[in-house]
C-alpha atoms as a PDB file:
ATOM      1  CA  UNK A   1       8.721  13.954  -2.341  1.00  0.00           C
ATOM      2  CA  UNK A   2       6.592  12.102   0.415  1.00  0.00           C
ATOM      3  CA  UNK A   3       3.066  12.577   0.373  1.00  0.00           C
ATOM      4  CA  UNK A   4       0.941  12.203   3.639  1.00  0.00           C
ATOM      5  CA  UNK A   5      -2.468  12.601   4.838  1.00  0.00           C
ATOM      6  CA  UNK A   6      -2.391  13.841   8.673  1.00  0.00           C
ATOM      7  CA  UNK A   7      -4.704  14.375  11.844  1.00  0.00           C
ATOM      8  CA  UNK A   8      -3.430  17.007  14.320  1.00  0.00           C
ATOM      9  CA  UNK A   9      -5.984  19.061  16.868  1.00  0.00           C
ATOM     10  CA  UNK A  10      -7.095  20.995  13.714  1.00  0.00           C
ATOM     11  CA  UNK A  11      -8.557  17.841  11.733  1.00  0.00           C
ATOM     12  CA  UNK A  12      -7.620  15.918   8.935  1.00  0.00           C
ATOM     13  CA  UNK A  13      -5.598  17.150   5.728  1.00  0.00           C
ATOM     14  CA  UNK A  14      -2.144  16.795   3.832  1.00  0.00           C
ATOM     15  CA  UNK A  15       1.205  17.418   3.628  1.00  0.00           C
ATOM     16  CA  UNK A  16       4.752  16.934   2.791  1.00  0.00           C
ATOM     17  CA  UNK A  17       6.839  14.428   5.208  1.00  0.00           C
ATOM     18  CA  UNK A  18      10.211  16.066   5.407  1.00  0.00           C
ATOM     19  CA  UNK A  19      13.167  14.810   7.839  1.00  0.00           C
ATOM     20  CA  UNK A  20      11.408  14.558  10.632  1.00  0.00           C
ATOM     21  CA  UNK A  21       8.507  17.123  10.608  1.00  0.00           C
ATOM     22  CA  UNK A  22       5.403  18.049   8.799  1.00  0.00           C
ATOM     23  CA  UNK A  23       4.974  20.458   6.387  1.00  0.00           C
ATOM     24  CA  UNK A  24       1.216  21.690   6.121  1.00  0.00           C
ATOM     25  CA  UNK A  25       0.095  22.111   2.405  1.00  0.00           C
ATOM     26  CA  UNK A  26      -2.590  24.571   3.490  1.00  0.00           C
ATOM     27  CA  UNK A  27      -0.577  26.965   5.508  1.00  0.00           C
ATOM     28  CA  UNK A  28       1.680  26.393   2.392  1.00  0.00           C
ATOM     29  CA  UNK A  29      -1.149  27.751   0.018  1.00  0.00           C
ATOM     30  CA  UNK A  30      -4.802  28.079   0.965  1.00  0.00           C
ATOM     31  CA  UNK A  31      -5.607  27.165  -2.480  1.00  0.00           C
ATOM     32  CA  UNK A  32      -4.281  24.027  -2.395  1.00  0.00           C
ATOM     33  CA  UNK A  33      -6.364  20.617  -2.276  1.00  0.00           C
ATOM     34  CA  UNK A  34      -6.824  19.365   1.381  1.00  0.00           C
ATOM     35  CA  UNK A  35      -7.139  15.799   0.438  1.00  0.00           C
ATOM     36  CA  UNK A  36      -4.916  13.382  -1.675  1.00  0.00           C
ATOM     37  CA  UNK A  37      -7.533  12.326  -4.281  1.00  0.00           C
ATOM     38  CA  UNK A  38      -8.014  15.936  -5.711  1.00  0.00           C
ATOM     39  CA  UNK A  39      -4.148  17.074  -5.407  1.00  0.00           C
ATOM     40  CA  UNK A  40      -3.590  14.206  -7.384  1.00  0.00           C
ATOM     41  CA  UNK A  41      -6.436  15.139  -9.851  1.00  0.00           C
ATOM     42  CA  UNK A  42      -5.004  18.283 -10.095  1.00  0.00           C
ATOM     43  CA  UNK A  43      -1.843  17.532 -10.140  1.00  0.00           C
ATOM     44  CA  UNK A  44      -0.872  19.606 -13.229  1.00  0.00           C
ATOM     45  CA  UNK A  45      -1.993  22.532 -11.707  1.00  0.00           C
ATOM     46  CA  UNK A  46      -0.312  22.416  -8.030  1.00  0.00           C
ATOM     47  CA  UNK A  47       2.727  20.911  -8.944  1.00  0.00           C
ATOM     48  CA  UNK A  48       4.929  23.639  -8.751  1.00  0.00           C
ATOM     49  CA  UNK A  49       3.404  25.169  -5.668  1.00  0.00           C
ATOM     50  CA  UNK A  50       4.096  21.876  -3.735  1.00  0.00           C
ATOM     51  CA  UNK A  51       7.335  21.736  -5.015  1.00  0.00           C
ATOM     52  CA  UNK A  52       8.040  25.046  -3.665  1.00  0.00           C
ATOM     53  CA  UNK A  53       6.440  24.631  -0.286  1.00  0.00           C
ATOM     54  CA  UNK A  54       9.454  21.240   0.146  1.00  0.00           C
ATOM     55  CA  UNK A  55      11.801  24.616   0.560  1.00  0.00           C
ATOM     56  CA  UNK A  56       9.317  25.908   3.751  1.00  0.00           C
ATOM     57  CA  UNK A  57      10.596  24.712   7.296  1.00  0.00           C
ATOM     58  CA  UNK A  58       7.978  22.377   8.892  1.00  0.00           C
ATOM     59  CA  UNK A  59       5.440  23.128  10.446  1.00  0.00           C
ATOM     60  CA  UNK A  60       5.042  20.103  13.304  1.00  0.00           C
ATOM     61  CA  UNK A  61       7.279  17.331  14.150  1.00  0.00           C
ATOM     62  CA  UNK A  62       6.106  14.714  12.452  1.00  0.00           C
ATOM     63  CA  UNK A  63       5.593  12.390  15.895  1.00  0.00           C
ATOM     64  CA  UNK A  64       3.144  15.166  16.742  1.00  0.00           C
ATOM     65  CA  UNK A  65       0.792  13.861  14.488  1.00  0.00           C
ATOM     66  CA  UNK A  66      -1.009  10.972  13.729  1.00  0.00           C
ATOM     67  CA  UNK A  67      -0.280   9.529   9.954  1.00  0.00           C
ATOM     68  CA  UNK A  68      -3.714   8.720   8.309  1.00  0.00           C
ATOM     69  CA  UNK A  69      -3.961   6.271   5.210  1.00  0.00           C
ATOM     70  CA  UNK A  70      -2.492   8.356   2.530  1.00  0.00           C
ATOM     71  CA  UNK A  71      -5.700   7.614   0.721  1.00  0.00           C
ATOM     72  CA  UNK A  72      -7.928   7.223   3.553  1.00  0.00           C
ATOM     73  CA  UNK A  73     -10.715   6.180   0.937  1.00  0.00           C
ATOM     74  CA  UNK A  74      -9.888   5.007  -2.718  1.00  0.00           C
ATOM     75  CA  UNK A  75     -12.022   4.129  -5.133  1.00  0.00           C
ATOM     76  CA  UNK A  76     -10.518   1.336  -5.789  1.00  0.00           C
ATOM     77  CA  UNK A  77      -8.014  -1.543  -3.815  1.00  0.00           C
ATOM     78  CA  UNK A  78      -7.254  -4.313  -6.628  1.00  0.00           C
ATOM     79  CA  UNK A  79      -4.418  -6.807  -5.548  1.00  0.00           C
ATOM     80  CA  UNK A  80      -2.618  -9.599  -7.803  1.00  0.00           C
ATOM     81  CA  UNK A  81      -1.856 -13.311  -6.243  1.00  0.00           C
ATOM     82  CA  UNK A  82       1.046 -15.457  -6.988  1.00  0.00           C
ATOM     83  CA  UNK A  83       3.022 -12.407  -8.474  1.00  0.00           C
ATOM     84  CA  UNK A  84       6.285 -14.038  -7.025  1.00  0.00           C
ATOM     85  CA  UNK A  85       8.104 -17.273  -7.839  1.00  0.00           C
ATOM     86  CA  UNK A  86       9.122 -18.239  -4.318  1.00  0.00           C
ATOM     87  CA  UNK A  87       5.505 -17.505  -2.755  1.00  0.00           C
ATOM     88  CA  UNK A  88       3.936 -19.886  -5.900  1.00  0.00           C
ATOM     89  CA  UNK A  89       6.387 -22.576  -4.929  1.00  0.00           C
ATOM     90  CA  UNK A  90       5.373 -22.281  -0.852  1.00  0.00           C
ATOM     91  CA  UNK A  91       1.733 -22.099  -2.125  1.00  0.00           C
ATOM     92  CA  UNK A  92       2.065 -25.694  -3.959  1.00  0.00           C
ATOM     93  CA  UNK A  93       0.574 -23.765  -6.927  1.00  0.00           C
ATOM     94  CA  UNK A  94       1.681 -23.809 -10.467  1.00  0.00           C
ATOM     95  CA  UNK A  95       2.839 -20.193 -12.355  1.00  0.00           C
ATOM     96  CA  UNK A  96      -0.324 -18.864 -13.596  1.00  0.00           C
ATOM     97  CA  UNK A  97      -0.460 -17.791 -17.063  1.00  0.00           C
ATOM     98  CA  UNK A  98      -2.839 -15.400 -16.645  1.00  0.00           C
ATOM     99  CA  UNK A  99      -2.672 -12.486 -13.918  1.00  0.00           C
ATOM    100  CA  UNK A 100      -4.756 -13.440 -10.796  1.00  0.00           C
ATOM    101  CA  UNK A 101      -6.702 -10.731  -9.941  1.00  0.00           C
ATOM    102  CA  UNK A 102      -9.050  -9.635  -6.625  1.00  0.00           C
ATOM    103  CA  UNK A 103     -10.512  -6.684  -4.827  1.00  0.00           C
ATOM    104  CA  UNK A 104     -10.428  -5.542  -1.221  1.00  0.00           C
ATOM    105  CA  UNK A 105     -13.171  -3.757  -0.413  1.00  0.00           C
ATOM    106  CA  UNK A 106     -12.514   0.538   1.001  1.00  0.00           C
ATOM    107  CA  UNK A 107     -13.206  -0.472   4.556  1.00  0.00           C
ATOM    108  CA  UNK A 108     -10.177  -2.894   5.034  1.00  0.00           C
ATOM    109  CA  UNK A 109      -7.846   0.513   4.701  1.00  0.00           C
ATOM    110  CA  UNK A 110      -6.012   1.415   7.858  1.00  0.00           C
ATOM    111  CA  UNK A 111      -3.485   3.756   9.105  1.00  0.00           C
ATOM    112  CA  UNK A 112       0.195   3.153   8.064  1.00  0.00           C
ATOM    113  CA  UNK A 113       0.462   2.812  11.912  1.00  0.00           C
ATOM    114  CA  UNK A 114      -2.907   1.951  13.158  1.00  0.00           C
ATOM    115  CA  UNK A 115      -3.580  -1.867  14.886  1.00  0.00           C
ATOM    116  CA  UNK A 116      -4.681  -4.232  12.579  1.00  0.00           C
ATOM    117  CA  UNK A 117      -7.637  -6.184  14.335  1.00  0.00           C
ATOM    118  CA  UNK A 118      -7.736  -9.935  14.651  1.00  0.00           C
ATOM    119  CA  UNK A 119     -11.070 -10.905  13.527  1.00  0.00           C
ATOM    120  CA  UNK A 120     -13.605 -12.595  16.257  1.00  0.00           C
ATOM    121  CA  UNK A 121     -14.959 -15.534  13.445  1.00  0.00           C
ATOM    122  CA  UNK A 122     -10.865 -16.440  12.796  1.00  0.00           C
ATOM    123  CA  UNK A 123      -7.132 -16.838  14.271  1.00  0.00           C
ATOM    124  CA  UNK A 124      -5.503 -17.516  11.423  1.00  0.00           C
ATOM    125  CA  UNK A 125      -4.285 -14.206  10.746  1.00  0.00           C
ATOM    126  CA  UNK A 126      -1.512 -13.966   8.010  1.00  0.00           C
ATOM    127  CA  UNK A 127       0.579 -11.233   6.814  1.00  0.00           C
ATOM    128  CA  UNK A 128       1.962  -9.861   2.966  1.00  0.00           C
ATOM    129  CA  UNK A 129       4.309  -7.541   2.538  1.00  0.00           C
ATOM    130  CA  UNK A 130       3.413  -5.279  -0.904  1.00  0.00           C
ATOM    131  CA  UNK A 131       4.801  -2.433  -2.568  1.00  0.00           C
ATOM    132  CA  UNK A 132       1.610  -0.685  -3.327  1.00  0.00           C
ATOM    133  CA  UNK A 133       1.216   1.684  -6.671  1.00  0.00           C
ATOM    134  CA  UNK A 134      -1.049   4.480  -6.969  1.00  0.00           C
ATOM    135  CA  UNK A 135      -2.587   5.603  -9.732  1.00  0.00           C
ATOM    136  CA  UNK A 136      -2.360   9.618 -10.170  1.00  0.00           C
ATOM    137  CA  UNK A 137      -4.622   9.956 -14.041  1.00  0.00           C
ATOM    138  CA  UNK A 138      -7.757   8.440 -15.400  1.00  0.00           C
ATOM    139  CA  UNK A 139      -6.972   6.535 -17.904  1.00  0.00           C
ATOM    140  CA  UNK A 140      -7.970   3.567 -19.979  1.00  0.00           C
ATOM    141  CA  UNK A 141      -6.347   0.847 -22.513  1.00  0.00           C
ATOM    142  CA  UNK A 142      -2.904   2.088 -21.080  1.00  0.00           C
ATOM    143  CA  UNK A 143       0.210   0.511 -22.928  1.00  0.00           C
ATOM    144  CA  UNK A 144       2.854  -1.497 -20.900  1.00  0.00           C
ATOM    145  CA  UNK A 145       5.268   1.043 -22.062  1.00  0.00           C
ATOM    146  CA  UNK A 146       3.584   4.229 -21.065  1.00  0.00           C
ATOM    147  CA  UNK A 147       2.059   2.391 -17.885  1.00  0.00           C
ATOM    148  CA  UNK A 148       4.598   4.123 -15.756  1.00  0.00           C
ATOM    149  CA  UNK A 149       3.125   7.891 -16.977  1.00  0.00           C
ATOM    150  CA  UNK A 150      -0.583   7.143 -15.072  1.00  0.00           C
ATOM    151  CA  UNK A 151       1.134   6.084 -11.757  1.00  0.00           C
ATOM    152  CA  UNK A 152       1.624   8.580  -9.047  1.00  0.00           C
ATOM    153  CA  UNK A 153       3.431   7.178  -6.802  1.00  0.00           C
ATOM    154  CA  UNK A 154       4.216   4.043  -4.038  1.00  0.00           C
ATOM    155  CA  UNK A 155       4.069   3.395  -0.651  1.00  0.00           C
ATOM    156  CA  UNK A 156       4.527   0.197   1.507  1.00  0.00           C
ATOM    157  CA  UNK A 157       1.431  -1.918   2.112  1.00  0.00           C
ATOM    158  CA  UNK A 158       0.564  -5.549   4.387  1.00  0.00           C
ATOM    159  CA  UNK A 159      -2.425  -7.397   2.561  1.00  0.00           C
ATOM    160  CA  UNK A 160      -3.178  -8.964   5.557  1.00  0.00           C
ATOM    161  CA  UNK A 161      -5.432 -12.124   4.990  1.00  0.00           C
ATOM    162  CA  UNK A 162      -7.540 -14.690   7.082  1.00  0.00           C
ATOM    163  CA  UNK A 163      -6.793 -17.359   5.976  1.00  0.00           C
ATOM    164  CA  UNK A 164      -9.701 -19.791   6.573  1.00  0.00           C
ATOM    165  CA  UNK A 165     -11.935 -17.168   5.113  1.00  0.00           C
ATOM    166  CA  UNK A 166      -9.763 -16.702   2.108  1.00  0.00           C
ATOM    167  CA  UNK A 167     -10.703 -20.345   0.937  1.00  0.00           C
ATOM    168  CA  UNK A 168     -14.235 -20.110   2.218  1.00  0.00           C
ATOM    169  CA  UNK A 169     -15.377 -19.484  -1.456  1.00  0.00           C
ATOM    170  CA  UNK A 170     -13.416 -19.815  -5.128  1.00  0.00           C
ATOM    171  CA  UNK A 171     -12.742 -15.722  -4.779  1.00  0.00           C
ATOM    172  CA  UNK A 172     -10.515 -14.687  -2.037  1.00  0.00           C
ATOM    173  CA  UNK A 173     -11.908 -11.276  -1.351  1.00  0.00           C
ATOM    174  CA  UNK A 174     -14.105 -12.729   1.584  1.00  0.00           C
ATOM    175  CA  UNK A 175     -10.716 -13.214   3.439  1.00  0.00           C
ATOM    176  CA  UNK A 176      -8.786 -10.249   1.862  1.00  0.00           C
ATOM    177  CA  UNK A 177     -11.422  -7.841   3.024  1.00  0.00           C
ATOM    178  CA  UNK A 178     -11.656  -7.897   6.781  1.00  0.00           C
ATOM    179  CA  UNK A 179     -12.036  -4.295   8.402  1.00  0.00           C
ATOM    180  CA  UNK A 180      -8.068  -2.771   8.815  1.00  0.00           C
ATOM    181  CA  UNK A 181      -6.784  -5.388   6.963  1.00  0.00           C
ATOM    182  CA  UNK A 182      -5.131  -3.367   3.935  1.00  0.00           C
ATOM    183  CA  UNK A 183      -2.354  -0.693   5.604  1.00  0.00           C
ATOM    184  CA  UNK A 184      -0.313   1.086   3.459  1.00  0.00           C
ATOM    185  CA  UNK A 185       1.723   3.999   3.664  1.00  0.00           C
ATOM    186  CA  UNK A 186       3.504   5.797   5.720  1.00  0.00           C
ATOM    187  CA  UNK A 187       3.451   8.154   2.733  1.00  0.00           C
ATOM    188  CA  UNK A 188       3.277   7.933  -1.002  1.00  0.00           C
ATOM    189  CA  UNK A 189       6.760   8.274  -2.463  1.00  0.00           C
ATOM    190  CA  UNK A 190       6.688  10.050  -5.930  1.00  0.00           C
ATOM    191  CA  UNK A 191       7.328   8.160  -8.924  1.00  0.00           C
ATOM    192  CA  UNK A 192      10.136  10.586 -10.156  1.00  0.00           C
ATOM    193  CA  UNK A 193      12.251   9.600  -6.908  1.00  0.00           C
ATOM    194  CA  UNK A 194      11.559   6.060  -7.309  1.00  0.00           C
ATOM    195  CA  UNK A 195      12.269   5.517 -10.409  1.00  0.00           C
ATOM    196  CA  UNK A 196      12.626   2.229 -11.664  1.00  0.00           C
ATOM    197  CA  UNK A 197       9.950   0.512  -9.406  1.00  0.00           C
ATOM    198  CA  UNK A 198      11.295  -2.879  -9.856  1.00  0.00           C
ATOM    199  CA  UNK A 199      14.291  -2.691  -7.905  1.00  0.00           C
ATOM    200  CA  UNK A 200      13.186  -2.662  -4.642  1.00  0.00           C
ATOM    201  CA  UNK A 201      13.963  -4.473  -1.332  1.00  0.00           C
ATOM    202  CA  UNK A 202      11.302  -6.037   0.259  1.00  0.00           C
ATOM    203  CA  UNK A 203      10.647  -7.348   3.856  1.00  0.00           C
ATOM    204  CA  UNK A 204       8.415  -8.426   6.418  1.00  0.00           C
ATOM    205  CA  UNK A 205       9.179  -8.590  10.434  1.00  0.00           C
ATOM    206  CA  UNK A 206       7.157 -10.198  12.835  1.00  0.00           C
ATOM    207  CA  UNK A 207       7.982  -9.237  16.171  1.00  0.00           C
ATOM    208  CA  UNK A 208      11.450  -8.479  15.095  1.00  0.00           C
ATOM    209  CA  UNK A 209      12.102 -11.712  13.146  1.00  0.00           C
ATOM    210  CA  UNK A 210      12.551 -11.261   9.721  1.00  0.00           C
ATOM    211  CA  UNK A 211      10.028 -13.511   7.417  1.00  0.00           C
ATOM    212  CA  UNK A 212       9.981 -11.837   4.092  1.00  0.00           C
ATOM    213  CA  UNK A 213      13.363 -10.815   1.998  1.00  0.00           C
ATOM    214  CA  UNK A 214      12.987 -10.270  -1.796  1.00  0.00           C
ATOM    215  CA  UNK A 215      12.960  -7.424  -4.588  1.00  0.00           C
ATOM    216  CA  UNK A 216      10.555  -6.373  -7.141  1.00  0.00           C
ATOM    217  CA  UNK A 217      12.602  -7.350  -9.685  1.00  0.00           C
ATOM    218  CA  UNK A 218      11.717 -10.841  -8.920  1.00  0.00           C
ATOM    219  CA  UNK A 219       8.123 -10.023 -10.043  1.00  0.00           C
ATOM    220  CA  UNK A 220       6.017 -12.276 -12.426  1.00  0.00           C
ATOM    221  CA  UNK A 221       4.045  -9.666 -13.973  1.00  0.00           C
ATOM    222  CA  UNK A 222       5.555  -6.513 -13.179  1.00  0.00           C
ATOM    223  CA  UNK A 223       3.743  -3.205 -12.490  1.00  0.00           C
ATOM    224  CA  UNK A 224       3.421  -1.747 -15.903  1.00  0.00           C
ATOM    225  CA  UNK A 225       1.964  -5.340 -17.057  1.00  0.00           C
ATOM    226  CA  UNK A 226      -0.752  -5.081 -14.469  1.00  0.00           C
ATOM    227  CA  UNK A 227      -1.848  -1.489 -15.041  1.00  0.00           C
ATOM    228  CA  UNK A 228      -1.778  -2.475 -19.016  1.00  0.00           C
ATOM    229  CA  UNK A 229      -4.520  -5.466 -17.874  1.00  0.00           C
ATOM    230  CA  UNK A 230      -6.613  -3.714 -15.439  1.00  0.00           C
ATOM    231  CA  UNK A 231      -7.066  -0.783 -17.768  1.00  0.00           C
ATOM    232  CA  UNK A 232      -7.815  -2.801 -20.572  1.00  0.00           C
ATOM    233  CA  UNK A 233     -11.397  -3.910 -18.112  1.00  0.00           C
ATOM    234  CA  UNK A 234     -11.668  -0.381 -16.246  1.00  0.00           C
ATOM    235  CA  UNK A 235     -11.337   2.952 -16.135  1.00  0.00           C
ATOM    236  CA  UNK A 236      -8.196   3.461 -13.272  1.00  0.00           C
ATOM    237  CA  UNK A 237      -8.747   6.836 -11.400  1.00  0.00           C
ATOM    238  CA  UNK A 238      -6.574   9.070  -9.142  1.00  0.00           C
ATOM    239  CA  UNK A 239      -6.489   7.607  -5.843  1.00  0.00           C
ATOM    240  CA  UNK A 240      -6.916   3.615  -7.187  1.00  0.00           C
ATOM    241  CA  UNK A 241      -4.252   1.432  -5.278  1.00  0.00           C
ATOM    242  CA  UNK A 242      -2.940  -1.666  -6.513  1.00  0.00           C
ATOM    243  CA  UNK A 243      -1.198  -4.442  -4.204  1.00  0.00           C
ATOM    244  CA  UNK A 244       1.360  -5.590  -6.897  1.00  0.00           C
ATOM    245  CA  UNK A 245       2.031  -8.881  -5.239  1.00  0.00           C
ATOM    246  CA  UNK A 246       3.352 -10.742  -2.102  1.00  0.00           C
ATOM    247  CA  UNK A 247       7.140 -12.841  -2.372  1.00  0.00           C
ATOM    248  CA  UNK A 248       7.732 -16.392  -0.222  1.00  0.00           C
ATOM    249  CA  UNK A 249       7.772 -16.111   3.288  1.00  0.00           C
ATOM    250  CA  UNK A 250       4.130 -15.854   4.756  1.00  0.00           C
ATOM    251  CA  UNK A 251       3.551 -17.543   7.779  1.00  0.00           C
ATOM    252  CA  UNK A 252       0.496 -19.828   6.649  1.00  0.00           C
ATOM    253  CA  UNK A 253       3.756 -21.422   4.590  1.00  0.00           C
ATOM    254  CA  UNK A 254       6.002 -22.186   7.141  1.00  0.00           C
ATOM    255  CA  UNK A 255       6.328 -25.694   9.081  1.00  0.00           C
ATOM    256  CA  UNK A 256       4.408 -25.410  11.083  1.00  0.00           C
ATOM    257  CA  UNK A 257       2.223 -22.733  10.132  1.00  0.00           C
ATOM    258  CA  UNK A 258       2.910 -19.666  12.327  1.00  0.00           C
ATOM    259  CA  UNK A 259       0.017 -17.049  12.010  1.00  0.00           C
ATOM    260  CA  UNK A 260      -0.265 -14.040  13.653  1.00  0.00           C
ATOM    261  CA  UNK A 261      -1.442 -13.722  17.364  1.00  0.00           C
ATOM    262  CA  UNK A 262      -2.931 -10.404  19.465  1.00  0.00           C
ATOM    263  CA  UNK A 263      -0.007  -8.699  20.368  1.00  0.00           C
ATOM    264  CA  UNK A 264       2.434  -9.281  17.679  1.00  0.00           C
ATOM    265  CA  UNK A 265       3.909  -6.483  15.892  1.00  0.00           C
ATOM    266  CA  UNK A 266       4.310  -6.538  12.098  1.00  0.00           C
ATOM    267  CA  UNK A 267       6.680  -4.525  10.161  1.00  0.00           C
ATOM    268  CA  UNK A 268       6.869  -4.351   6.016  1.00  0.00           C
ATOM    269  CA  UNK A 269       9.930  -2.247   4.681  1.00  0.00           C
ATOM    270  CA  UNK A 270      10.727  -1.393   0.834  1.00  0.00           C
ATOM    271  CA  UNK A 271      13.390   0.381  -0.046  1.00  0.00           C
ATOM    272  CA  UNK A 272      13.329   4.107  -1.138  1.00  0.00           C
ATOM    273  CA  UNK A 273       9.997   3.980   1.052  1.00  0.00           C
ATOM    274  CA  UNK A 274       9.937   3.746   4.354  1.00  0.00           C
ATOM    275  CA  UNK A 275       8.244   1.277   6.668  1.00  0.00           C
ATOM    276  CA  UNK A 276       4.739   0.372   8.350  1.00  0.00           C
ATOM    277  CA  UNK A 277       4.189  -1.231  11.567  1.00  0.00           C
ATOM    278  CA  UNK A 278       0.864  -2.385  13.057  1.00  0.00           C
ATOM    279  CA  UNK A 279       0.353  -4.724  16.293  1.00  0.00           C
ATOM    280  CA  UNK A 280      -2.589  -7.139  16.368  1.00  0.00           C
ATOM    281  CA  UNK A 281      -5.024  -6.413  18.481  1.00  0.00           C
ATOM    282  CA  UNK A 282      -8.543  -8.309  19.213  1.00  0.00           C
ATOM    283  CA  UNK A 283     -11.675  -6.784  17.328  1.00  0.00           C
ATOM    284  CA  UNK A 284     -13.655  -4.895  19.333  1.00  0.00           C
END
């Protein structure tokens, strides 16, 4: 099923996206969680009552309501570098041994939908398109093979980077974290209809033309190799989101470089998922 967190006139809470309208988890149940984070938590216990409520016609269009971050506030955004073989090769950079690991920081989430702000200190905006993982148990020292149990779901994600600041200092989350600069969304897919994770179509449009084209198969460490690292260093929690990497394609890479300018209108698809789309616009 697909997993969002809405605003309507009423505030802020979740649902189920079905065709194309809303269904409204608390008018499905008034016991059930009205954010992600704890339906996730408690996942054991509302299962079956959010499976049942996918049989309930919807309750709003879903263009009558605005899409929210499906985690509007995790506890954690972690996101691996040079994860594909074509983006190593544009980067000039060898194939790391070791995972490369960094943080964005809460406030860079945005909307699925939402501008994404060109910074006032930079132009050299840049785009990745990510299939994003989300972790649905605590757990700890998880085993590549049972890696797949502790993940929720996915969604589509852009770790949109300045570029300049990236390289300002040895760690890159100076330029990974700017305010709205981690969308993801529109929902989160469930892991039992995704199944395999890396088999997935990837792709990145800017204004239209296409930039990115790959699959997660082509992945250097895949997912269940990533959550097996992080978890060996930290507790993951419900509602932790992982960027699982970024293939060729991004416009700091291309001759000449082509970054992204107020106006232009990004789009990341994965297959099974769904798309995001988010026009630059100048901070305010």
């Amino acid at each position: 099923m697909k997993l969002v967190t809405f605003t309507d006139n009423a505030g802020t809470r979740i649902g189920i996206a079905k065709d194309d309208g809303i269904i409204d988890l608390k008018k499905a149940d008034a016991d059930l969680p009205r954010d992600m984070i704890t339906l996730m938590s408690e996942w054991s216990t509302h299962r079956a009552t959010v499976e049942r409520a996918t049989t309930r016609k919807a309750d709003a269009p879903l263009k009558s309501v605005k899409l929210e971050a499906p985690v509007p506030r995790p506890g954690k955004i972690l996101a691996i570098g040079l994860n594909y073989a074509d983006h190593i090769e544009e980067s000039g950079q060898k194939t790391p041994e070791q995972q490369v690991w960094f943080c964005k920081h809460v406030t860079s989430i945005n909307a699925p939908f939402a501008p994404v702000q060109m910074p006032k200190v930079s132009m050299l905006l840049d785009y990745e398109a990510e299939l994003v993982a989300i972790i649905g148990k605590r757990c700890k020292h998880v085993p590549k093979e049972k890696a797949h149990e502790v993940i929720f779901g996915y969604a589509a994600g852009n770790d949109v980077t300045v570029r300049d600041w990236q390289f300002k200092t040895p760690q890159w989350m100076l330029g990974k974290s700017f305010d709205t600069h981690a969308p993801f969304g529109p929902w989160i897919v469930t892991s039992d209809e995704i199944g395999d994770p890396h088999t997935l179509g990837i792709r990145a449009f800017v204004n239209g033309e296409k930039r990115q084209e790959s699959n997660t198969k082509h992945l250097v460490f895949n997912i269940f190799d990533q959550i097996a690292l992080l978890s060996q260093a930290m507790t993951l929690e419900p509602g932790d989101i992982i960027f699982t990497g970024t293939p060729g394609g991004v416009g700091a890479a291309m001759k000449p470089p082509q970054f992204m300018k107020i106006g232009d209108v990004t789009r990341i698809e994965i297959d099974k998922i769904g798309a995001i789309e988010a026009t630059v616009a100048a901070e305010p």
